[in-house]
PDB file of N, CA and C in Angstrom:
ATOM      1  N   UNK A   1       0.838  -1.175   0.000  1.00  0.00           N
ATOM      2  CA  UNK A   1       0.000   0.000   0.000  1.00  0.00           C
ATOM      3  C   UNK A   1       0.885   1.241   0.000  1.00  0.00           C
ATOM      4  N   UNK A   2       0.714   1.865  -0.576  1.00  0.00           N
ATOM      5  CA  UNK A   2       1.311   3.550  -1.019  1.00  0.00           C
ATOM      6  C   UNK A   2       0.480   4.419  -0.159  1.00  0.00           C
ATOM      7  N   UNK A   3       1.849   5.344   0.637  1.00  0.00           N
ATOM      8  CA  UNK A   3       1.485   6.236   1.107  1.00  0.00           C
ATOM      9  C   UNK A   3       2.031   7.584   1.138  1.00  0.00           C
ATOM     10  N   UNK A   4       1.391   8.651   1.734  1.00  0.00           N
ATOM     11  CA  UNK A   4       2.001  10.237   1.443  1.00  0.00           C
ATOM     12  C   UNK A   4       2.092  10.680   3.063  1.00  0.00           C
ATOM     13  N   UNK A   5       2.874  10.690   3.694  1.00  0.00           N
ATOM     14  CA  UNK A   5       3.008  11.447   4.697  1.00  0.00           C
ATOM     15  C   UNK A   5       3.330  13.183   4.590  1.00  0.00           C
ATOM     16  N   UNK A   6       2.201  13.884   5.184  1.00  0.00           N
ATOM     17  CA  UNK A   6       2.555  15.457   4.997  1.00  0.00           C
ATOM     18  C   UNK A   6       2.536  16.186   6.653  1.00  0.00           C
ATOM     19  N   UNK A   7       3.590  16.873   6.925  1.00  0.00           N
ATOM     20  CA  UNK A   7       3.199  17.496   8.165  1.00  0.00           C
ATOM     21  C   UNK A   7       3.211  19.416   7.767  1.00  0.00           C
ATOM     22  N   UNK A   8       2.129  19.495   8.353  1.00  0.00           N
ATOM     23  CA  UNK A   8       1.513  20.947   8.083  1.00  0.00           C
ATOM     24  C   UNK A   8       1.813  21.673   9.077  1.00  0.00           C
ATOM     25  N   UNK A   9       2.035  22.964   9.250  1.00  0.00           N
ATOM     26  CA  UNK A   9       2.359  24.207   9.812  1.00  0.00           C
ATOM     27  C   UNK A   9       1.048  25.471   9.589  1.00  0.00           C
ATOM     28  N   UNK A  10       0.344  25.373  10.419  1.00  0.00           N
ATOM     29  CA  UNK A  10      -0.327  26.937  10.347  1.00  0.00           C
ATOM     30  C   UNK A  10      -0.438  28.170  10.627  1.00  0.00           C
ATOM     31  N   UNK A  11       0.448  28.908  10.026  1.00  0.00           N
ATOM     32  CA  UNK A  11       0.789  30.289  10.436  1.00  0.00           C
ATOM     33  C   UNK A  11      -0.236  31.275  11.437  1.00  0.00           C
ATOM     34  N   UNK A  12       0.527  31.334  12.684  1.00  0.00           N
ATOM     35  CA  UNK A  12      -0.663  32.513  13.286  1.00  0.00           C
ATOM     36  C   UNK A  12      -0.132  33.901  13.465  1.00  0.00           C
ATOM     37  N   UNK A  13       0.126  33.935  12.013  1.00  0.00           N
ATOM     38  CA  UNK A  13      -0.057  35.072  11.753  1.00  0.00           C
ATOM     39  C   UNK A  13      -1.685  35.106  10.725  1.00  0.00           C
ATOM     40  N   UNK A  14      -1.115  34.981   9.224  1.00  0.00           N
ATOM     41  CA  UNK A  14      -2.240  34.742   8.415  1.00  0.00           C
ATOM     42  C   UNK A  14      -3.188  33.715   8.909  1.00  0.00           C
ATOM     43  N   UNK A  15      -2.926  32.378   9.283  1.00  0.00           N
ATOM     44  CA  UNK A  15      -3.504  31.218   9.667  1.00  0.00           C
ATOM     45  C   UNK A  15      -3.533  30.321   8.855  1.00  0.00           C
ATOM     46  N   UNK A  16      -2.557  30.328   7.828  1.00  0.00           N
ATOM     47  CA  UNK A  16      -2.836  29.431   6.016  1.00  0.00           C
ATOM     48  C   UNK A  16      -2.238  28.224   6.724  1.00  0.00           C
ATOM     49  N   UNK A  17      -2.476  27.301   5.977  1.00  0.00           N
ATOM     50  CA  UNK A  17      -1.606  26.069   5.955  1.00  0.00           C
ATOM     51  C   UNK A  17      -0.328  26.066   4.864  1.00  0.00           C
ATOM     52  N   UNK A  18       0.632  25.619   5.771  1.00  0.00           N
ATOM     53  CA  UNK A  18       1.951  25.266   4.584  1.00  0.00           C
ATOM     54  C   UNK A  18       2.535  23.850   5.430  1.00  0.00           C
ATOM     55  N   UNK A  19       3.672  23.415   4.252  1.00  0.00           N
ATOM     56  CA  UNK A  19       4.456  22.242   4.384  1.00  0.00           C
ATOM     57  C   UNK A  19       5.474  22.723   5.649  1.00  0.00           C
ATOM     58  N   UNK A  20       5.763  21.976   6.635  1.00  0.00           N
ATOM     59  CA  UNK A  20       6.136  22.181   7.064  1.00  0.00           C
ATOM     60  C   UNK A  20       7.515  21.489   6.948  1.00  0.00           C
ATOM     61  N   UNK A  21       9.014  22.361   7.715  1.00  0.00           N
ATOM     62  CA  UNK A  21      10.277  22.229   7.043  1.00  0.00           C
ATOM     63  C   UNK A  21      10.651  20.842   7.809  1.00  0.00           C
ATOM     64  N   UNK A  22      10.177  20.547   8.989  1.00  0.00           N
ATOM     65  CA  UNK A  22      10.108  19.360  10.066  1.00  0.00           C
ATOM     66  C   UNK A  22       9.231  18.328   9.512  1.00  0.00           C
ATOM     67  N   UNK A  23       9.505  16.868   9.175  1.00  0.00           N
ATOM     68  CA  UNK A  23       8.648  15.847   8.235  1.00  0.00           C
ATOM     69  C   UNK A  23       8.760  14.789   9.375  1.00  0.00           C
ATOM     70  N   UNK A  24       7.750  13.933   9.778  1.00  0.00           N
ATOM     71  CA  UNK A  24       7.958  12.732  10.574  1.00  0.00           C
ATOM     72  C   UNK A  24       7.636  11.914   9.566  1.00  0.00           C
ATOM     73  N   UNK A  25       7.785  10.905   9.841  1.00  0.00           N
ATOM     74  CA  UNK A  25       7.566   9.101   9.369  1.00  0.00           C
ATOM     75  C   UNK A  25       6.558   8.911   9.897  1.00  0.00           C
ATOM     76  N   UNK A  26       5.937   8.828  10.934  1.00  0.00           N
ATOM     77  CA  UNK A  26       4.478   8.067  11.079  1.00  0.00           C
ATOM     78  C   UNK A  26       3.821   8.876  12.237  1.00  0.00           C
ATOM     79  N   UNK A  27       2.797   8.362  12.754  1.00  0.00           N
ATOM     80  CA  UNK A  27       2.016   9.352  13.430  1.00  0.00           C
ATOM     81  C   UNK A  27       2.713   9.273  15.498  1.00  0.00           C
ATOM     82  N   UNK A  28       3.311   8.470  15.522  1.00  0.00           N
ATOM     83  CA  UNK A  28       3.889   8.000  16.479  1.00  0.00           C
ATOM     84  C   UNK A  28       4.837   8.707  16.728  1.00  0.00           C
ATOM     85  N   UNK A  29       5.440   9.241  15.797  1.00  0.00           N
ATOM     86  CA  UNK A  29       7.440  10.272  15.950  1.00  0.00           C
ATOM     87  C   UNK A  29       6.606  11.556  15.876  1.00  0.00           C
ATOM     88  N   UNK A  30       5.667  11.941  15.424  1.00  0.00           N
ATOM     89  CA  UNK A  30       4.942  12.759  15.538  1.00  0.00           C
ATOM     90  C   UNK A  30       4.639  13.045  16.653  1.00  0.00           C
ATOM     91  N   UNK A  31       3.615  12.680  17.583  1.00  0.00           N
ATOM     92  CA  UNK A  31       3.276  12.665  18.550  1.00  0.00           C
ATOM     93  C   UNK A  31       4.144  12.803  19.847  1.00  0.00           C
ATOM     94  N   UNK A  32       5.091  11.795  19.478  1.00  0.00           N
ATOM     95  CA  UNK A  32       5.763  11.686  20.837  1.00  0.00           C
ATOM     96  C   UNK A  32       7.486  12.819  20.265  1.00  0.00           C
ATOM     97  N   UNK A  33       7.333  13.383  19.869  1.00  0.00           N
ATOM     98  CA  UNK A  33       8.571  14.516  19.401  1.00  0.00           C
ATOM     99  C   UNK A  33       8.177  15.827  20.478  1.00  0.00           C
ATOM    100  N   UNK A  34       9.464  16.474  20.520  1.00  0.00           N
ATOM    101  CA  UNK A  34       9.275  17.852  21.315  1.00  0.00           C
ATOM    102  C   UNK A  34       9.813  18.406  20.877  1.00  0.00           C
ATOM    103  N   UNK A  35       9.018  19.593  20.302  1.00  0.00           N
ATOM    104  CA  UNK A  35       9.829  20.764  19.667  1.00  0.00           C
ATOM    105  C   UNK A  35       9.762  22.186  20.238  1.00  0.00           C
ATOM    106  N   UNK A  36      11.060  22.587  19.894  1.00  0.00           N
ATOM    107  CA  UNK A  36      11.294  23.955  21.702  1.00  0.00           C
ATOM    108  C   UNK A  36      11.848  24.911  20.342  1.00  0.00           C
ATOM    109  N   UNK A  37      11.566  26.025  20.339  1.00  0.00           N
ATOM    110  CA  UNK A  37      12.314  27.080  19.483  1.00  0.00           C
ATOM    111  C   UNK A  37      12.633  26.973  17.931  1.00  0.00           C
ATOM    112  N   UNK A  38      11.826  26.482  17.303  1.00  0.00           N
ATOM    113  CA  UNK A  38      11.804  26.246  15.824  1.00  0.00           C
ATOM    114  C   UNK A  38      10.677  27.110  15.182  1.00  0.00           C
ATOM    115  N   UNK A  39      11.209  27.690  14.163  1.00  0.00           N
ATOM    116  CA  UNK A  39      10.265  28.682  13.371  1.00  0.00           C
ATOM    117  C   UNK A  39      10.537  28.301  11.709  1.00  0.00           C
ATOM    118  N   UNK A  40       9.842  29.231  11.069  1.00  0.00           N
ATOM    119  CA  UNK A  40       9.536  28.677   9.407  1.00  0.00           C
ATOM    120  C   UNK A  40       8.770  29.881   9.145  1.00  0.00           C
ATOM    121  N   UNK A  41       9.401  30.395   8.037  1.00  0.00           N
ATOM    122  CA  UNK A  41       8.961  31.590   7.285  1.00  0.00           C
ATOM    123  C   UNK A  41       7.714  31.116   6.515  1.00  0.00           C
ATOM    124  N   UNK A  42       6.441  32.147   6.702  1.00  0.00           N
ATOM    125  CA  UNK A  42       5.151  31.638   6.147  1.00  0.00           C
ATOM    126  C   UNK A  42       5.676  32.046   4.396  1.00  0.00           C
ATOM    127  N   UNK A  43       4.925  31.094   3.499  1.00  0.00           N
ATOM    128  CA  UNK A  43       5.332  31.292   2.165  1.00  0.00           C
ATOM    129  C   UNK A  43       4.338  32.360   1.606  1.00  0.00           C
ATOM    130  N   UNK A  44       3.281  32.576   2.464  1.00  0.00           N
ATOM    131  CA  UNK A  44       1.844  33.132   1.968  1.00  0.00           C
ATOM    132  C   UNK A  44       2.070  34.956   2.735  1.00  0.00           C
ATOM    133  N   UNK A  45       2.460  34.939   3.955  1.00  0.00           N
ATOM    134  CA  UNK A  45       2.506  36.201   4.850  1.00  0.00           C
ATOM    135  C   UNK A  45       3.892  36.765   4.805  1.00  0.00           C
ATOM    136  N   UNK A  46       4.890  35.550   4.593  1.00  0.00           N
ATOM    137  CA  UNK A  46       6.115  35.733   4.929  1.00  0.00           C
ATOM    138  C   UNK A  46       6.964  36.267   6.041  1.00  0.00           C
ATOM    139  N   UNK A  47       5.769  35.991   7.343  1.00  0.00           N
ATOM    140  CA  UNK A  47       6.252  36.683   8.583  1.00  0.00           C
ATOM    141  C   UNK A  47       6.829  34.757   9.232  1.00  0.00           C
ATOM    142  N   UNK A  48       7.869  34.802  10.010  1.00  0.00           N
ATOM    143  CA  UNK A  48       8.460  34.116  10.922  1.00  0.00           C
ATOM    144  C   UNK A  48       7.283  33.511  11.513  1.00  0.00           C
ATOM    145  N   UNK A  49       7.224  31.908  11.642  1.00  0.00           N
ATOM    146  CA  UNK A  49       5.952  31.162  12.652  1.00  0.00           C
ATOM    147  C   UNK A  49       6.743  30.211  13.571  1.00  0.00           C
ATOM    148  N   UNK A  50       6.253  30.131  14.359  1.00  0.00           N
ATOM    149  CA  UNK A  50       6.836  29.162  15.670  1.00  0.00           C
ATOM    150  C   UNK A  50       6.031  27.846  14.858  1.00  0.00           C
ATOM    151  N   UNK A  51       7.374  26.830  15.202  1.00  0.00           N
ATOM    152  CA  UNK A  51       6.678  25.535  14.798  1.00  0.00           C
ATOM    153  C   UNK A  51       6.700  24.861  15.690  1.00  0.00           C
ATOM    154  N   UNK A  52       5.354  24.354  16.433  1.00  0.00           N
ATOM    155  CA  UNK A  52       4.564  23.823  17.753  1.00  0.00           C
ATOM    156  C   UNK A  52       3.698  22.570  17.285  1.00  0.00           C
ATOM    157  N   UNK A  53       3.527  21.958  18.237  1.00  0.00           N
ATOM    158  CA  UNK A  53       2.178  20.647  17.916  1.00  0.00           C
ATOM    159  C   UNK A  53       1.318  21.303  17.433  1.00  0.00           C
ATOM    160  N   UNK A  54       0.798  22.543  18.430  1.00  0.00           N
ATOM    161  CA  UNK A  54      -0.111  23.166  18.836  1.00  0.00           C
ATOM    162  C   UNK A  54      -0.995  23.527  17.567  1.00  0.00           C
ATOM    163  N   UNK A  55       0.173  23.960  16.453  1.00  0.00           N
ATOM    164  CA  UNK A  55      -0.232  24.338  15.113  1.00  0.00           C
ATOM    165  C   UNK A  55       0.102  23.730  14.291  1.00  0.00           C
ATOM    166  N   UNK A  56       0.431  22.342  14.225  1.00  0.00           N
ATOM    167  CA  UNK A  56       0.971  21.358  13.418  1.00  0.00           C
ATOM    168  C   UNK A  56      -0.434  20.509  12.916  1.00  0.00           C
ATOM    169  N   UNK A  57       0.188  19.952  12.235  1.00  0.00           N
ATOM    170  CA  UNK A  57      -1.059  18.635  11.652  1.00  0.00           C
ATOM    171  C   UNK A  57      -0.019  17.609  10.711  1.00  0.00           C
ATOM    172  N   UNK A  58      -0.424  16.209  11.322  1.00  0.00           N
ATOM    173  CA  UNK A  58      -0.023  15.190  10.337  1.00  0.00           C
ATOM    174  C   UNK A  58      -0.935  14.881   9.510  1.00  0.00           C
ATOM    175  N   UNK A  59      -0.795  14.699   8.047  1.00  0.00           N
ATOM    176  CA  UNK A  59      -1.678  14.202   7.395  1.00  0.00           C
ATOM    177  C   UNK A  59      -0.959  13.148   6.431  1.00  0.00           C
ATOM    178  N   UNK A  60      -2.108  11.614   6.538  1.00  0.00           N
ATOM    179  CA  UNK A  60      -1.128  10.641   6.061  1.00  0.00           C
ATOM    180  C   UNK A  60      -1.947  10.434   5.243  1.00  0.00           C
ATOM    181  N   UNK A  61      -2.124  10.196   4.062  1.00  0.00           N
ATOM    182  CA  UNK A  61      -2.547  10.094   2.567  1.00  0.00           C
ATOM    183  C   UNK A  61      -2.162   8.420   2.370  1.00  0.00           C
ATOM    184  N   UNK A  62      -3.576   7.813   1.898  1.00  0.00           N
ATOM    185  CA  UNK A  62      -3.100   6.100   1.747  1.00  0.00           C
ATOM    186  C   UNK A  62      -4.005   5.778   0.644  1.00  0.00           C
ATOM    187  N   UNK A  63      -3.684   4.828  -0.495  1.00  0.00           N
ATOM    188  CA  UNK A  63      -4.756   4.579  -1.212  1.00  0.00           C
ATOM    189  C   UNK A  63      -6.377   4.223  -1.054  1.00  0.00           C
ATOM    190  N   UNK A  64      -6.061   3.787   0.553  1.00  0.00           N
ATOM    191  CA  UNK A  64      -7.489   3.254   0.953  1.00  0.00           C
ATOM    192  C   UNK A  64      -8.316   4.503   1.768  1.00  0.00           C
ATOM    193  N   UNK A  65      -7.658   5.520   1.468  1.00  0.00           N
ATOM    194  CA  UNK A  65      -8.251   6.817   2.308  1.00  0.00           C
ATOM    195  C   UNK A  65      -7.015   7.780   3.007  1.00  0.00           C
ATOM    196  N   UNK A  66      -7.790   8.616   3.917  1.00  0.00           N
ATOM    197  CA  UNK A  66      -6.544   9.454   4.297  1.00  0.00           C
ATOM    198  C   UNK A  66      -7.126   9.866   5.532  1.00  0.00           C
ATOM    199  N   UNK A  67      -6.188  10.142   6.094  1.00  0.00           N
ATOM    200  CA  UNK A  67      -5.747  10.352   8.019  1.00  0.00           C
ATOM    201  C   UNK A  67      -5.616  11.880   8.371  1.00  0.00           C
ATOM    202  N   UNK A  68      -6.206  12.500   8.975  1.00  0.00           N
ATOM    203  CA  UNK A  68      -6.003  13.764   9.302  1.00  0.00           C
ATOM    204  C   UNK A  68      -5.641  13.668  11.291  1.00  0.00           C
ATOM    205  N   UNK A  69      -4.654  14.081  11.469  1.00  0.00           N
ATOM    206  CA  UNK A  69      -4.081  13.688  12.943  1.00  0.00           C
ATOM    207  C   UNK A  69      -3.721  15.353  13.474  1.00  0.00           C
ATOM    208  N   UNK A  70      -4.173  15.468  14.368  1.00  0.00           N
ATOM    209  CA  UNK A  70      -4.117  16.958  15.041  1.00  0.00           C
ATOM    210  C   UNK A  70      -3.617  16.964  16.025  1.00  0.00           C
ATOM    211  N   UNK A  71      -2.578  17.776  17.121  1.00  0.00           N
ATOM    212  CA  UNK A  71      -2.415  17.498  18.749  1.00  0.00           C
ATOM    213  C   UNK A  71      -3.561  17.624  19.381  1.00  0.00           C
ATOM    214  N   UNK A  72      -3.831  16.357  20.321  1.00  0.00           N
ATOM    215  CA  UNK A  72      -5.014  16.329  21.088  1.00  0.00           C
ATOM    216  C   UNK A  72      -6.294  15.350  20.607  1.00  0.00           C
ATOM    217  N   UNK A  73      -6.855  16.063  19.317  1.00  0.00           N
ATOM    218  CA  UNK A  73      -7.627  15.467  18.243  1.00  0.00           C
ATOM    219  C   UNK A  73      -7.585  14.500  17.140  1.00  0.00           C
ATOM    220  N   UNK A  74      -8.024  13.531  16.912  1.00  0.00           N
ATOM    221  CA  UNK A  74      -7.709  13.014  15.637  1.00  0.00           C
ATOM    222  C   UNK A  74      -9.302  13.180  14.379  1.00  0.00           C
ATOM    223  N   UNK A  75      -8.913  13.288  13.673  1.00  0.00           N
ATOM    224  CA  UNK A  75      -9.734  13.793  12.284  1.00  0.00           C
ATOM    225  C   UNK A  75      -9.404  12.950  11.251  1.00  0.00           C
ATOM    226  N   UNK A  76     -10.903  12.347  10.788  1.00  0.00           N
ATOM    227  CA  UNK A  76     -10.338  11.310   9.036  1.00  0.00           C
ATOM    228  C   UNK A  76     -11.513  12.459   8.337  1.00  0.00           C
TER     229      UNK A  76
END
């Protein structure tokens, strides 16, 4: 089975979604990762964003459907 792992960044500044420069492997390195002082220039606002769970999202893309994984929440 073929899959797409994407981890998203949402700027709070604008609030857009972008790719984020930090990529995990599965929803597990995701989850259990800690990230302290990492930022990423929005491509859309172009202002500096803190990259947090808080505003993160895994999204795992599979032929049989797709996974939307949030901190706290999970979403298909």
């Amino acid at each position: 089975m073929e899959r797409e792992i994407i981890c998203e960044i949402r700027c709070l500044n604008c609030k857009k979604w972008f790719r984020s420069p930090i990529q995990f492997g599965d929803a597990e390195s995701f989850f259990g990762s800690t990230l302290i002082n990492n930022k990423a220039k929005c491509p859309f606002c172009k202002v500096m964003t803190g990259i947090d769970k808080e505003n993160m999202r895994f999204d795992e893309r599979r032929e049989d459907g797709r996974a939307t994984h949030t901190e706290g929440k999970d979403a298909v």
